[in-house]
N, C-alpha and C. Protein backbone atom coordinates (compact mmCIF):
# COMPACT_ATOMS: atom_id res chain seq x y z
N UNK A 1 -12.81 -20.67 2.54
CA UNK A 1 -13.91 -20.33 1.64
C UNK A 1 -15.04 -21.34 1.81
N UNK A 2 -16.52 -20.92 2.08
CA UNK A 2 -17.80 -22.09 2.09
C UNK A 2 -17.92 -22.79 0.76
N UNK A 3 -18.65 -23.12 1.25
CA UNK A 3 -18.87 -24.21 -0.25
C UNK A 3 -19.89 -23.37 -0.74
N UNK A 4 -19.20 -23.17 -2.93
CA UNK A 4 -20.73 -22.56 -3.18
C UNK A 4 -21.42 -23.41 -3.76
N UNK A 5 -22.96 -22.73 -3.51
CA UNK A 5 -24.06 -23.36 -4.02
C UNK A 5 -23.93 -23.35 -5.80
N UNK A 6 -24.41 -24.50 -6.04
CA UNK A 6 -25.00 -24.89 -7.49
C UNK A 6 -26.21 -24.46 -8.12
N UNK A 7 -26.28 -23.28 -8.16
CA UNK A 7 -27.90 -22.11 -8.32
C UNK A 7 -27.18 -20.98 -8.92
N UNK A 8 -28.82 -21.13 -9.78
CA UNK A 8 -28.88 -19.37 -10.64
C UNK A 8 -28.54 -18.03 -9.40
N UNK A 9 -28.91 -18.14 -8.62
CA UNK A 9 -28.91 -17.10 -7.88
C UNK A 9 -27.40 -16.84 -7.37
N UNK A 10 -26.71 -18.24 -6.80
CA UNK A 10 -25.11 -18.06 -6.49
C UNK A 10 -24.16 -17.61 -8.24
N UNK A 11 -24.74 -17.97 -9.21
CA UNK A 11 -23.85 -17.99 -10.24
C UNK A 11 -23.83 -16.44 -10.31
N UNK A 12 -25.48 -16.06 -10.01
CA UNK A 12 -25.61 -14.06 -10.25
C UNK A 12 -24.02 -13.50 -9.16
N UNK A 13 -24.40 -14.09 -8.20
CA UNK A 13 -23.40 -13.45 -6.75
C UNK A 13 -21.90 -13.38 -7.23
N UNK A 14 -21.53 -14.46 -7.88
CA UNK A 14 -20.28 -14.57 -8.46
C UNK A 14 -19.82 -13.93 -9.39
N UNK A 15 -20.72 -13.85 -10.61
CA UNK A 15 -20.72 -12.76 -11.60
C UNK A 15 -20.40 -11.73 -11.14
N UNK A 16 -21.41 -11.14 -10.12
CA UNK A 16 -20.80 -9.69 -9.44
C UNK A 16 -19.93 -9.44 -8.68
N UNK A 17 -19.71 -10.46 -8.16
CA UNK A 17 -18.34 -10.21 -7.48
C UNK A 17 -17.01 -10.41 -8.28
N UNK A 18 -16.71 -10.97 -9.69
CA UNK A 18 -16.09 -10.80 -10.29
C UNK A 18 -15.84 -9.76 -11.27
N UNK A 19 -17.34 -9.23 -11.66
CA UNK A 19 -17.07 -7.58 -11.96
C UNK A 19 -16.42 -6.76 -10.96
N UNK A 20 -16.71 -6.78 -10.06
CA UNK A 20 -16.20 -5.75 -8.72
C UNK A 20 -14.83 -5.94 -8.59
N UNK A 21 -14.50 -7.04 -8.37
CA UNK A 21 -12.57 -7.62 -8.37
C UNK A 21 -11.92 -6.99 -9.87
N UNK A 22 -13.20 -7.04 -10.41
CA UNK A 22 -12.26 -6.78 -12.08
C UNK A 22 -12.18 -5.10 -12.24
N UNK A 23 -13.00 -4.65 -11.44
CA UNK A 23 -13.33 -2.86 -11.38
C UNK A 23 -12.25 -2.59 -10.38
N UNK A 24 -12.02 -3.39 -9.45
CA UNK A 24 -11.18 -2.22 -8.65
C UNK A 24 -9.86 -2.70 -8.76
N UNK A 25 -9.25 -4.16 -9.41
CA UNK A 25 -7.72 -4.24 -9.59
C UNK A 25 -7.38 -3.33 -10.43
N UNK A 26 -7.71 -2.56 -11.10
CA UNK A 26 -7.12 -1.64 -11.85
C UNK A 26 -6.31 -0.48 -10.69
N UNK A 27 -7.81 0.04 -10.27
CA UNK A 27 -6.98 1.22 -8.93
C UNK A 27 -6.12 0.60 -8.36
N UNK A 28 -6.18 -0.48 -7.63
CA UNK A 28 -5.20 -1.08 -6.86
C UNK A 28 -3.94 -0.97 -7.48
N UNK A 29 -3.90 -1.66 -8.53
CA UNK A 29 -2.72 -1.96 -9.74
C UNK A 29 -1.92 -0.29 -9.85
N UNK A 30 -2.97 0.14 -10.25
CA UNK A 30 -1.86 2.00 -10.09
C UNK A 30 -1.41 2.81 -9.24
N UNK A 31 -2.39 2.00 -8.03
CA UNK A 31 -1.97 2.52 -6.41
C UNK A 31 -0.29 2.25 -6.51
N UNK A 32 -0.61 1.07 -6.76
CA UNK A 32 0.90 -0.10 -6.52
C UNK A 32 1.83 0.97 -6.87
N UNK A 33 1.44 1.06 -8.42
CA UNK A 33 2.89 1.62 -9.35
C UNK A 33 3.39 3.14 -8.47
N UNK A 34 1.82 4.03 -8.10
CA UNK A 34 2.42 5.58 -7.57
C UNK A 34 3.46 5.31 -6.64
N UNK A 35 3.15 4.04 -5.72
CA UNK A 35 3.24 3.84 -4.26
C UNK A 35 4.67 3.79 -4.33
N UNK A 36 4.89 2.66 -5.39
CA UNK A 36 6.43 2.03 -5.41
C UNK A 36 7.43 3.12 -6.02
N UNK A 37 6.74 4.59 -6.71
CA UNK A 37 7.34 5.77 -7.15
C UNK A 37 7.64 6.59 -6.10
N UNK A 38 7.08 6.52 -5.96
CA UNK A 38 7.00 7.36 -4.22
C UNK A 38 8.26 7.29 -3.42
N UNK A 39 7.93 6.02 -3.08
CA UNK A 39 9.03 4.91 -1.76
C UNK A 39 10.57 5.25 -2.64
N UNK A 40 10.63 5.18 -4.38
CA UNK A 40 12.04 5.41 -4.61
C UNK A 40 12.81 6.48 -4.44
N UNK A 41 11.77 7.47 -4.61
CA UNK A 41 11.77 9.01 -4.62
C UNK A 41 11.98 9.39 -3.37
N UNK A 42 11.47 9.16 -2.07
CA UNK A 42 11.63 9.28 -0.79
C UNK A 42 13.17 8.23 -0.59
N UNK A 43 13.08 7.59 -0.84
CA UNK A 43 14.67 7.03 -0.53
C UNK A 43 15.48 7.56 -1.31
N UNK A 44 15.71 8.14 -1.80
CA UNK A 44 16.33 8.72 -3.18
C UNK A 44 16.69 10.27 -1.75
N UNK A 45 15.88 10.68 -1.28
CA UNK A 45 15.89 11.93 -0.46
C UNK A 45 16.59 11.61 0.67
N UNK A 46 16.46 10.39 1.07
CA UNK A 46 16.90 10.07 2.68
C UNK A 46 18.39 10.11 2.45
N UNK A 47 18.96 9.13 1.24
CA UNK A 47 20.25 8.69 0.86
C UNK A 47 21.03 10.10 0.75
N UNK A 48 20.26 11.21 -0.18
CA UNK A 48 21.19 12.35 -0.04
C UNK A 48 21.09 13.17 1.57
N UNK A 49 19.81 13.42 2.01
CA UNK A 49 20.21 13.63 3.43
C UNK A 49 21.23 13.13 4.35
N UNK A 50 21.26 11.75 4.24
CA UNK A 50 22.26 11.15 4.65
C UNK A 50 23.71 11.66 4.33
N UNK A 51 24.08 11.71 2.91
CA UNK A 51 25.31 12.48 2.86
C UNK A 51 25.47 13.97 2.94
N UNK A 52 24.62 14.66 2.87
CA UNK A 52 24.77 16.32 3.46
C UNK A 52 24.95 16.06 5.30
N UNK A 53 23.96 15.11 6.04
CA UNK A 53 24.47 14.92 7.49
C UNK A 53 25.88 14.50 7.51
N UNK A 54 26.30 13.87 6.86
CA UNK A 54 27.53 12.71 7.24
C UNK A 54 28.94 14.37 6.47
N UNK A 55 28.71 15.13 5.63
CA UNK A 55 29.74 15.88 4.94
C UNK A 55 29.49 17.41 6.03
N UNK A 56 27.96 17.49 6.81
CA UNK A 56 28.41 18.72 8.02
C UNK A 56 28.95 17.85 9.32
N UNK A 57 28.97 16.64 9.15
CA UNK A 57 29.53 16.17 10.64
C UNK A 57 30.82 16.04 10.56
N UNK A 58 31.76 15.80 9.45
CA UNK A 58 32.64 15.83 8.85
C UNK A 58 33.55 17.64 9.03
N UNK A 59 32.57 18.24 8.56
CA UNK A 59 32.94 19.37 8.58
C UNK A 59 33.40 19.67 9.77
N UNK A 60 32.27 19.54 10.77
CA UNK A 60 32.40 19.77 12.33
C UNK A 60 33.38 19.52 13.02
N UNK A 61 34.02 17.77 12.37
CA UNK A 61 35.19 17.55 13.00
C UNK A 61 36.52 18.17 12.97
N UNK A 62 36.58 18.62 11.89
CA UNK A 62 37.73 19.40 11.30
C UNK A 62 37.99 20.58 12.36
N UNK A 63 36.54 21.45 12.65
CA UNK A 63 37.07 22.69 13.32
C UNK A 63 36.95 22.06 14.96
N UNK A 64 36.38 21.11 15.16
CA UNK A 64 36.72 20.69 16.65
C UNK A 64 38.21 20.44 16.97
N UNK A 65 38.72 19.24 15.91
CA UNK A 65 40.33 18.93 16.04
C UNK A 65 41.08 20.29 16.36
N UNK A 66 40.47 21.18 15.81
CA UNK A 66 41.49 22.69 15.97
C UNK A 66 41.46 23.09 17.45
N UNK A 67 40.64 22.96 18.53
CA UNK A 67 40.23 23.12 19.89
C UNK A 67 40.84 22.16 20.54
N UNK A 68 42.09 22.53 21.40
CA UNK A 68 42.57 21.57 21.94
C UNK A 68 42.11 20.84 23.27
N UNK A 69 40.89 21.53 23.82
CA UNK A 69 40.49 20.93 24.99
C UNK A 69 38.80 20.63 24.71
N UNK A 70 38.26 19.79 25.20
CA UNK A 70 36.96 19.38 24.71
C UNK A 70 35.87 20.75 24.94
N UNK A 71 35.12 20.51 24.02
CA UNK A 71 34.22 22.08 23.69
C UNK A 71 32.66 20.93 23.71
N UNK A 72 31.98 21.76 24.35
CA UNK A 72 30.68 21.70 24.93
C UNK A 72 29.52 22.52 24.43
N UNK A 73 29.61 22.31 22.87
CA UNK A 73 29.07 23.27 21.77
C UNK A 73 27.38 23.29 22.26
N UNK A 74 27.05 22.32 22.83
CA UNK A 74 25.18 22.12 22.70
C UNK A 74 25.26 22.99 24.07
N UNK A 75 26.18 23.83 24.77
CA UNK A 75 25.86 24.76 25.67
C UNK A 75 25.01 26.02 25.27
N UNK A 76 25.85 25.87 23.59
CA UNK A 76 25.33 27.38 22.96
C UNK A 76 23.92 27.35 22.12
N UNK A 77 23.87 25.83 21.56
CA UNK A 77 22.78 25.42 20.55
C UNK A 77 22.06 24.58 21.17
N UNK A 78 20.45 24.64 21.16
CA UNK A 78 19.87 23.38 21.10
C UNK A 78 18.30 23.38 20.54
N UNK A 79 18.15 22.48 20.22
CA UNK A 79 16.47 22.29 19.48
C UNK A 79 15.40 22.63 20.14
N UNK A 80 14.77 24.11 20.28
CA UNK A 80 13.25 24.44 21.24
C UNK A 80 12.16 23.78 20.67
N UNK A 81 12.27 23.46 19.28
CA UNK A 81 10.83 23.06 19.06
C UNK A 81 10.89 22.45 17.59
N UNK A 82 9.86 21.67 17.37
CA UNK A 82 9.99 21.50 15.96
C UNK A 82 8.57 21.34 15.20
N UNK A 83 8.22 22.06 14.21
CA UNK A 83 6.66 22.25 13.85
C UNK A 83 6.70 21.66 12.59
N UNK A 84 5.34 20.66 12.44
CA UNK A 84 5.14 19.70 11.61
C UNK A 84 3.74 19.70 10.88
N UNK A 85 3.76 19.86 9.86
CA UNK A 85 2.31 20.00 9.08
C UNK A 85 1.60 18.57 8.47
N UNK A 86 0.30 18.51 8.68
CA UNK A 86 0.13 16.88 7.68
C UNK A 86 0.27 17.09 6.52
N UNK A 87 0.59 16.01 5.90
CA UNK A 87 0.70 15.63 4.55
C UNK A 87 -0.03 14.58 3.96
N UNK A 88 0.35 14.57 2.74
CA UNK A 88 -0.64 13.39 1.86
C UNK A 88 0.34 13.40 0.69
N UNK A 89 0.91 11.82 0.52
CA UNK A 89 1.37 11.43 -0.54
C UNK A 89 0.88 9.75 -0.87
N UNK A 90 0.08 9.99 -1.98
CA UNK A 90 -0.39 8.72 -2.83
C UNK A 90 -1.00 7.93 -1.75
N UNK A 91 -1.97 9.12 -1.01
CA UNK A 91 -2.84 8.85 -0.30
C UNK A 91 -2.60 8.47 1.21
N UNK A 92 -1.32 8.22 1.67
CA UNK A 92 -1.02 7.77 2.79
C UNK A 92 -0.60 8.68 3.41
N UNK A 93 -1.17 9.18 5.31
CA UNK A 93 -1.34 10.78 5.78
C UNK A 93 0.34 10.37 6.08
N UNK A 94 0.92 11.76 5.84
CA UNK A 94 2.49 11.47 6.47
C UNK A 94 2.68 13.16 7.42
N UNK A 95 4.01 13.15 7.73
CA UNK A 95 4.26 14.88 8.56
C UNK A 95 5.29 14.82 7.88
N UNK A 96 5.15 16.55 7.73
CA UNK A 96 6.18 17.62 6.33
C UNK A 96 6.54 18.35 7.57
N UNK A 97 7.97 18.87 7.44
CA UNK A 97 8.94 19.76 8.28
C UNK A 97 8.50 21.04 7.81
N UNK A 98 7.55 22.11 9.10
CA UNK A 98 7.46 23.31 8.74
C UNK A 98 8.45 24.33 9.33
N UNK A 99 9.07 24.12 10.19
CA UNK A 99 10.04 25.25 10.77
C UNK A 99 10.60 24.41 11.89
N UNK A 100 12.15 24.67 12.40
CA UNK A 100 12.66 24.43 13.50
C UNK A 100 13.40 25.41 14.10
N UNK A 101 12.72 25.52 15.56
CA UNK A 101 13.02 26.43 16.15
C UNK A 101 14.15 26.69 17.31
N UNK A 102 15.40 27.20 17.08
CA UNK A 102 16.24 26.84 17.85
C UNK A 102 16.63 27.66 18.92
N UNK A 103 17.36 27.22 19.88
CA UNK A 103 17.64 28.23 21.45
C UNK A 103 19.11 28.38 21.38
N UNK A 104 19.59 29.98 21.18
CA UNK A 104 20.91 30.13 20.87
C UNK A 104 21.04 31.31 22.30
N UNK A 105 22.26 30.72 22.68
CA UNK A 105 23.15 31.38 24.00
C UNK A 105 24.34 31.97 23.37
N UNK A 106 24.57 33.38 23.71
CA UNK A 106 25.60 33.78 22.55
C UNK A 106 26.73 33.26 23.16
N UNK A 107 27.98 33.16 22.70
CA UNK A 107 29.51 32.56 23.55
C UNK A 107 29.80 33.76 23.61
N UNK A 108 30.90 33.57 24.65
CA UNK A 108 31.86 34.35 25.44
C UNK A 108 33.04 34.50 24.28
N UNK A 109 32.60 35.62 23.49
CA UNK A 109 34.23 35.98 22.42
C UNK A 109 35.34 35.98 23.00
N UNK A 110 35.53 35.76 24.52
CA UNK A 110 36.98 35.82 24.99
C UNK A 110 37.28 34.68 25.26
N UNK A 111 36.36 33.55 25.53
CA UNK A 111 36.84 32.64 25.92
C UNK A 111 36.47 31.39 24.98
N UNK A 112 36.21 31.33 23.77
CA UNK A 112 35.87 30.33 22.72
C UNK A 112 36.91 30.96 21.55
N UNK A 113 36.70 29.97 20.79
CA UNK A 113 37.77 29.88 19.47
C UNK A 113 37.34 31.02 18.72
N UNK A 114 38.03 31.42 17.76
CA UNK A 114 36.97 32.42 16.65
C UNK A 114 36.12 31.79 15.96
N UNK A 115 36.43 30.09 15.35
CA UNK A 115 35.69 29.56 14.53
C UNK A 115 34.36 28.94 15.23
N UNK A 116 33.90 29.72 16.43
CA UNK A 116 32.90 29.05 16.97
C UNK A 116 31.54 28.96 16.79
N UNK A 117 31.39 30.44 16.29
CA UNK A 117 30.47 30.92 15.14
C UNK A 117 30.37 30.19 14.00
N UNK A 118 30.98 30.04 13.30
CA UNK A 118 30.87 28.94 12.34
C UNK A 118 30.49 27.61 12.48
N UNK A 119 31.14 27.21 13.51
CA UNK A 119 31.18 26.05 13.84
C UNK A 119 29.59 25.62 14.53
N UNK A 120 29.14 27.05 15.12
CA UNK A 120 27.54 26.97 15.55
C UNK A 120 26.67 26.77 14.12
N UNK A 121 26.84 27.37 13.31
CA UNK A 121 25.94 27.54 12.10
C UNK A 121 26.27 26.20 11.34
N UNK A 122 27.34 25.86 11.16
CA UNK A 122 27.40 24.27 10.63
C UNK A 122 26.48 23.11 11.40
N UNK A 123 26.48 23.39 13.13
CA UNK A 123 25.94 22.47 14.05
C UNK A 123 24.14 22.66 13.77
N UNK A 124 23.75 23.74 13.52
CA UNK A 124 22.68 24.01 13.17
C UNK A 124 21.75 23.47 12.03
N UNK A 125 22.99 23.62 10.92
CA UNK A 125 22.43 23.05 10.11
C UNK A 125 22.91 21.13 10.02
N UNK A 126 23.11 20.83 10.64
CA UNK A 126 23.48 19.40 10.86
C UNK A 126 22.32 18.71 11.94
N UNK A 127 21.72 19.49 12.59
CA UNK A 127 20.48 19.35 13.65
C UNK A 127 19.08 19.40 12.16
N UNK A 128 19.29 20.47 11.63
CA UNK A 128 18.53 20.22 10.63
C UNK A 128 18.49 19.23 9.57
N UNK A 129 19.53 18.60 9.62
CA UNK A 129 19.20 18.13 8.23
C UNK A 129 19.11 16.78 8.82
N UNK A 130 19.21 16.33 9.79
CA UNK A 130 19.32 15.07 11.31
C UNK A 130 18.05 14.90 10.88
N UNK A 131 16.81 15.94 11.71
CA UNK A 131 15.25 15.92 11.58
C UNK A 131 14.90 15.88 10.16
N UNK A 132 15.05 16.51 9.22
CA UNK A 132 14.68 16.25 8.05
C UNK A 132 14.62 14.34 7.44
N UNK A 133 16.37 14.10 7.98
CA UNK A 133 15.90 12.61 7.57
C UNK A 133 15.14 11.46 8.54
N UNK A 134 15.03 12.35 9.11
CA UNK A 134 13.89 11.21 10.90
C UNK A 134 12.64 11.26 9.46
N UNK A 135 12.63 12.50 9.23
CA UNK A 135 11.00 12.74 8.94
C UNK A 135 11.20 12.01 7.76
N UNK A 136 12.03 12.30 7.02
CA UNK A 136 11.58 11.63 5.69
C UNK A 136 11.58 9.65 5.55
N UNK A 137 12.65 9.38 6.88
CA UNK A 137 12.70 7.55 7.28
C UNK A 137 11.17 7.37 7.48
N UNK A 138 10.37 8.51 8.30
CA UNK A 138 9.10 8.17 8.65
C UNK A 138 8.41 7.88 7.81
N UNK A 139 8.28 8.81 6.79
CA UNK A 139 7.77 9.35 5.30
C UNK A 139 7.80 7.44 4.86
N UNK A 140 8.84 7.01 4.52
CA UNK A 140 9.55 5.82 3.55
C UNK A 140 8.85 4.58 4.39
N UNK A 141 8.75 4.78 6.10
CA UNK A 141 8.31 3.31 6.81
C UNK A 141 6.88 3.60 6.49
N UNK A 142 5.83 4.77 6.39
CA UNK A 142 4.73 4.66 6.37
C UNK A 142 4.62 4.38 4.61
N UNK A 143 4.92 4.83 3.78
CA UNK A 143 4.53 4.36 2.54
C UNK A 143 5.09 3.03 2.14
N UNK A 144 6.17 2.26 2.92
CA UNK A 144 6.36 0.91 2.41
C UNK A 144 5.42 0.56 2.95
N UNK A 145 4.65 0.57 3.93
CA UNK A 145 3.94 -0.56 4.96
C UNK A 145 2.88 -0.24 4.15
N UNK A 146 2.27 0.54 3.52
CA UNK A 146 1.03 0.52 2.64
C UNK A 146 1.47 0.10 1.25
N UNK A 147 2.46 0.48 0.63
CA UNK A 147 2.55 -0.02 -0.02
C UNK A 147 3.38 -2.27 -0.54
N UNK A 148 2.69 -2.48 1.19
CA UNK A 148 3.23 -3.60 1.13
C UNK A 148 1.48 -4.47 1.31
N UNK A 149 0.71 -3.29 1.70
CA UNK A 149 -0.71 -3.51 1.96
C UNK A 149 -1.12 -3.60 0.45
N UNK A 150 -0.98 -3.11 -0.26
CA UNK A 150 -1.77 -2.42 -1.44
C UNK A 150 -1.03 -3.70 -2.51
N UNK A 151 0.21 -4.25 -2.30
CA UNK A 151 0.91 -5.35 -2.93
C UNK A 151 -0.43 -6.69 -2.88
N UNK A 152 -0.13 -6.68 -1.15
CA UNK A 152 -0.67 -7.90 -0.53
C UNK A 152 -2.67 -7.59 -1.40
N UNK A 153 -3.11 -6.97 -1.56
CA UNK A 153 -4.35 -6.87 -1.66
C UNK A 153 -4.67 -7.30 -3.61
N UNK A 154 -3.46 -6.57 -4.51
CA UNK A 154 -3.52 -6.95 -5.56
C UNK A 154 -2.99 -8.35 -6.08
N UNK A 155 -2.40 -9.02 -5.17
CA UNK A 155 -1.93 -10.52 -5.38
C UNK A 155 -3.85 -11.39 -4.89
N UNK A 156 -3.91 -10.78 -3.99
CA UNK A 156 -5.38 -11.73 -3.64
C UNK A 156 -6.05 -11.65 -4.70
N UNK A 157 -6.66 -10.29 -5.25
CA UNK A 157 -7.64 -10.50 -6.23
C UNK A 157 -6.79 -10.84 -7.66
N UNK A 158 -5.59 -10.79 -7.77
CA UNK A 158 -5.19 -11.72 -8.93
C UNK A 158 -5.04 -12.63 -9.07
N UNK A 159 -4.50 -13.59 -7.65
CA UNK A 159 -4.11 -14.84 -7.75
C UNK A 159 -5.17 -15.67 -7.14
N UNK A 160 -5.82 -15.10 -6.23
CA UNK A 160 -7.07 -15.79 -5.64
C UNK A 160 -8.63 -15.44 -6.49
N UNK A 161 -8.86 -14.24 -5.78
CA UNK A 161 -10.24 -14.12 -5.80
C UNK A 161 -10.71 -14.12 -7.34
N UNK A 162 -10.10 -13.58 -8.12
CA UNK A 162 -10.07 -13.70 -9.08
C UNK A 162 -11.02 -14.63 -10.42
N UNK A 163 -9.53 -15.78 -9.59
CA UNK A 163 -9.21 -17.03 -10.31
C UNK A 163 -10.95 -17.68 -9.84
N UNK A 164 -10.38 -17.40 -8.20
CA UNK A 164 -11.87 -18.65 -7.94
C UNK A 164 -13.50 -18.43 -8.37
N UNK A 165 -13.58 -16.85 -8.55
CA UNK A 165 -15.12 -16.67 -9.41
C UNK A 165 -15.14 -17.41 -10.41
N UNK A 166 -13.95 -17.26 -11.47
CA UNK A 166 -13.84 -17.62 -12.74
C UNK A 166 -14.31 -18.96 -12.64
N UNK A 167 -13.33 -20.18 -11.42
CA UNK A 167 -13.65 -21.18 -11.18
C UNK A 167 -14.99 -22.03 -11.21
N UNK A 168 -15.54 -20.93 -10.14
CA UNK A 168 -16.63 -21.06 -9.29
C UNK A 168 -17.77 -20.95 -10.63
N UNK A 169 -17.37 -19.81 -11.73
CA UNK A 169 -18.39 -19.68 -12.35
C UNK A 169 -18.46 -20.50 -13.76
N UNK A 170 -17.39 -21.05 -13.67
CA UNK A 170 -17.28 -21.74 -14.88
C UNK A 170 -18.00 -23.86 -14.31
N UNK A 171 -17.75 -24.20 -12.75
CA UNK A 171 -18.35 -25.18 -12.54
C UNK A 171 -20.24 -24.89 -12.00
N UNK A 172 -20.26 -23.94 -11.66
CA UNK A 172 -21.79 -23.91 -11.80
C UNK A 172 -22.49 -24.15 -13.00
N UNK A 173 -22.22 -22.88 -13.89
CA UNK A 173 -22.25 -23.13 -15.45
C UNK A 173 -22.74 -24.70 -16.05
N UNK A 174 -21.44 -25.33 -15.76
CA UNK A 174 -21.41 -26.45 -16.04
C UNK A 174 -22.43 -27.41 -15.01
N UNK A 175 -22.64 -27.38 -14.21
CA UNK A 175 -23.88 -28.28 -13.39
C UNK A 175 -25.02 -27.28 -13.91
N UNK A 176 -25.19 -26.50 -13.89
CA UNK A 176 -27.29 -26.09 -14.38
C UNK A 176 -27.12 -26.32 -15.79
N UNK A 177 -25.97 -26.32 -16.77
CA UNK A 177 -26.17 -26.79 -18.11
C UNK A 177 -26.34 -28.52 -18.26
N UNK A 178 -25.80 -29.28 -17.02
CA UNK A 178 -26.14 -30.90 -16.80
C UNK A 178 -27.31 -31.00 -16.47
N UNK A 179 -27.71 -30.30 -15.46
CA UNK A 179 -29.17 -29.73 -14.80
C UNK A 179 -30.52 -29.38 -15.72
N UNK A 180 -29.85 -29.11 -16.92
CA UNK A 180 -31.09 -28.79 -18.26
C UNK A 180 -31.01 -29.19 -19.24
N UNK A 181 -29.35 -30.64 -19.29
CA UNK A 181 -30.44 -31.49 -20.27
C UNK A 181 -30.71 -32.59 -19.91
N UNK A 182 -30.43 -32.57 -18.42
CA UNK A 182 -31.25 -33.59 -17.72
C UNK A 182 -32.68 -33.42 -17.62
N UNK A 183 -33.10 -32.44 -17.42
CA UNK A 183 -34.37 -31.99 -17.76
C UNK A 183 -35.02 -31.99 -19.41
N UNK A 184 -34.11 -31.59 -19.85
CA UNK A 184 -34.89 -31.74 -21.15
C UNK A 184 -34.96 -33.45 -21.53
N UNK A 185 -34.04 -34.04 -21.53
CA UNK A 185 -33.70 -35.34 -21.29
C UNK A 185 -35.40 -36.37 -20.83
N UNK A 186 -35.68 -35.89 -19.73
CA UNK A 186 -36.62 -36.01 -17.95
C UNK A 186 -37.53 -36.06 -19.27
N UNK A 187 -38.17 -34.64 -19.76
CA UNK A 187 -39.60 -34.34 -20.46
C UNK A 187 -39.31 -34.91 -21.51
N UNK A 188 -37.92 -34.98 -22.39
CA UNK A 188 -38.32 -36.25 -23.93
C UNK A 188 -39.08 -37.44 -23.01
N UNK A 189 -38.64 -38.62 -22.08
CA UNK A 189 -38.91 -39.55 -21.45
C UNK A 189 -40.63 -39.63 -21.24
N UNK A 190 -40.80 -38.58 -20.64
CA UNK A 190 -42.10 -38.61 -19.71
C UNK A 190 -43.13 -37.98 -21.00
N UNK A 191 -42.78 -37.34 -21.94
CA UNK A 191 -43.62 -37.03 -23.32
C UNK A 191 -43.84 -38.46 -23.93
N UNK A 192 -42.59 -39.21 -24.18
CA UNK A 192 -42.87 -40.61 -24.96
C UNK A 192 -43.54 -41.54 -24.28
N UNK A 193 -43.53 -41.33 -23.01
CA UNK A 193 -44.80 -42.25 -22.24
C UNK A 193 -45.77 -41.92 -22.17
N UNK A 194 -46.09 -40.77 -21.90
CA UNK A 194 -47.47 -40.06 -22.07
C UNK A 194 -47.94 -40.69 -23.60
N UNK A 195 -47.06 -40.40 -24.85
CA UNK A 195 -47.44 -40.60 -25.93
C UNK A 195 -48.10 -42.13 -26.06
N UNK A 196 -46.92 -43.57 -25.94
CA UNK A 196 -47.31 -44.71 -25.60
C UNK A 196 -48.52 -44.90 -24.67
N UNK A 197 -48.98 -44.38 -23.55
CA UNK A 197 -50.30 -44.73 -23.26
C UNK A 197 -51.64 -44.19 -23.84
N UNK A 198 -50.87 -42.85 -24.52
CA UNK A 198 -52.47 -42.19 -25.14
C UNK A 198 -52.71 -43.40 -26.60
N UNK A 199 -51.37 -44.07 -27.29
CA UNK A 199 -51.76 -44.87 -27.92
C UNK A 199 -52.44 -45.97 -27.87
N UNK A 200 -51.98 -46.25 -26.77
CA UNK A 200 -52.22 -47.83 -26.09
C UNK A 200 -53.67 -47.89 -25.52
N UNK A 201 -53.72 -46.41 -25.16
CA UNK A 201 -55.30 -46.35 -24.90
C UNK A 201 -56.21 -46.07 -25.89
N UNK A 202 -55.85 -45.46 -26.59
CA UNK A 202 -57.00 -45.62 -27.89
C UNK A 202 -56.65 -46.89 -28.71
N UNK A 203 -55.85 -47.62 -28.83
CA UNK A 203 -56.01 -48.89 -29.34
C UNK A 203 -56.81 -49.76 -28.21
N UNK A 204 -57.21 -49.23 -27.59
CA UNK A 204 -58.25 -50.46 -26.34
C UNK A 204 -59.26 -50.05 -26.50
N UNK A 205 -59.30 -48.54 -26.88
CA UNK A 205 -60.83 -47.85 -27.05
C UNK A 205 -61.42 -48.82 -28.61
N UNK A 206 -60.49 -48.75 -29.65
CA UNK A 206 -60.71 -49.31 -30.60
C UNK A 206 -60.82 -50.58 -31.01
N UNK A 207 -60.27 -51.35 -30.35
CA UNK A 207 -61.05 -52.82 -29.79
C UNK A 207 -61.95 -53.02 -29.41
């Protein structure tokens, strides 16, 4: 920080810049609170994604164990595409899951299990709910990192910028109020001499 000046004009600069710090910690301050609602709420989503992935992979295993020779299921299933819309939550742009589009090869009913069908539609939805939590981890890394921005920005103007107008404006203050009664001080002085010679001179006139 420069050194500030000891002037009416720096004390104006400070003033306003401490209105302005004092006008916008508020937004900041509620940014904070949406932000940190947000981030719980999105983790709150990932954690159950997480256990709907982890209870169809689970599932999956069950009807694999039933197949006694290794099965090569992503022959029949796999991910063609995946379409993503922007978003906006508590201001930070994120991507929302609009459709996933998948490439299905029908199996050979003579030569796969019966439960293979099933076992496709479980895999399907286990591919889905995979991408859902990519997107929503994404969702959670982009709103912590702003909301670690939006932290970092309301600690400055509370703990810093704040403080130091207040500082700044409370020692100027104090030097142009030393500054004017040094002055007033200056003109009692230079009035009582003026006075003493206009006396001193008409007592010479009057001699």
């Amino acid at each position: 920080m420069g050194k500030v000046k000891n002037s009416k004009t720096e004390l104006k600069a400070q003033r306003d810049a401490l209105a302005r710090f004092e006008r916008y910690l508020p937004t900041l301050q509620l940014k904070k609170q949406q932000l940190q609602l947000e981030v719980r709420q999105v983790e709150q989503r990932v954690a159950e994604k997480k256990a709907e992935e982890d209870a169809a992979r689970a599932n999956m295993a069950t009807w694999i164990k039933l197949y006694s020779e290794p099965l090569n299921y992503l022959g029949w299933l796999s991910v063609d595409s995946i379409e993503v819309d922007p978003g906006n939550i508590a201001g930070v742009a994120v991507r929302t899951l609009r459709a996933i589009n998948f490439r299905r090869t029908p199996p050979d009913l003579w030569a796969t299990p019966e439960w293979l069908d099933e076992g496709l539609a479980t895999l399907e939805t286990l591919f889905r709910l995979r991408i859902e939590r990519r997107l929503l981890e994404e969702q959670l890394r982009l709103l912590a990192d702003e909301l670690r921005t939006t932290s970092q920005r309301v600690n400055l103007f509370e703990k810093i910028k704040i403080p130091e107008c207040l500082e700044n404006i409370r020692r100027i203050r104090i030097f142009l109020g030393d500054e004017n009664t040094s002055a007033v001080v200056r003109s009692k002085i230079a009035k009582g001499k003026s006075l003493k010679k206009a006396i001193a001179a008409g007592e010479g006139t009057a001699a």
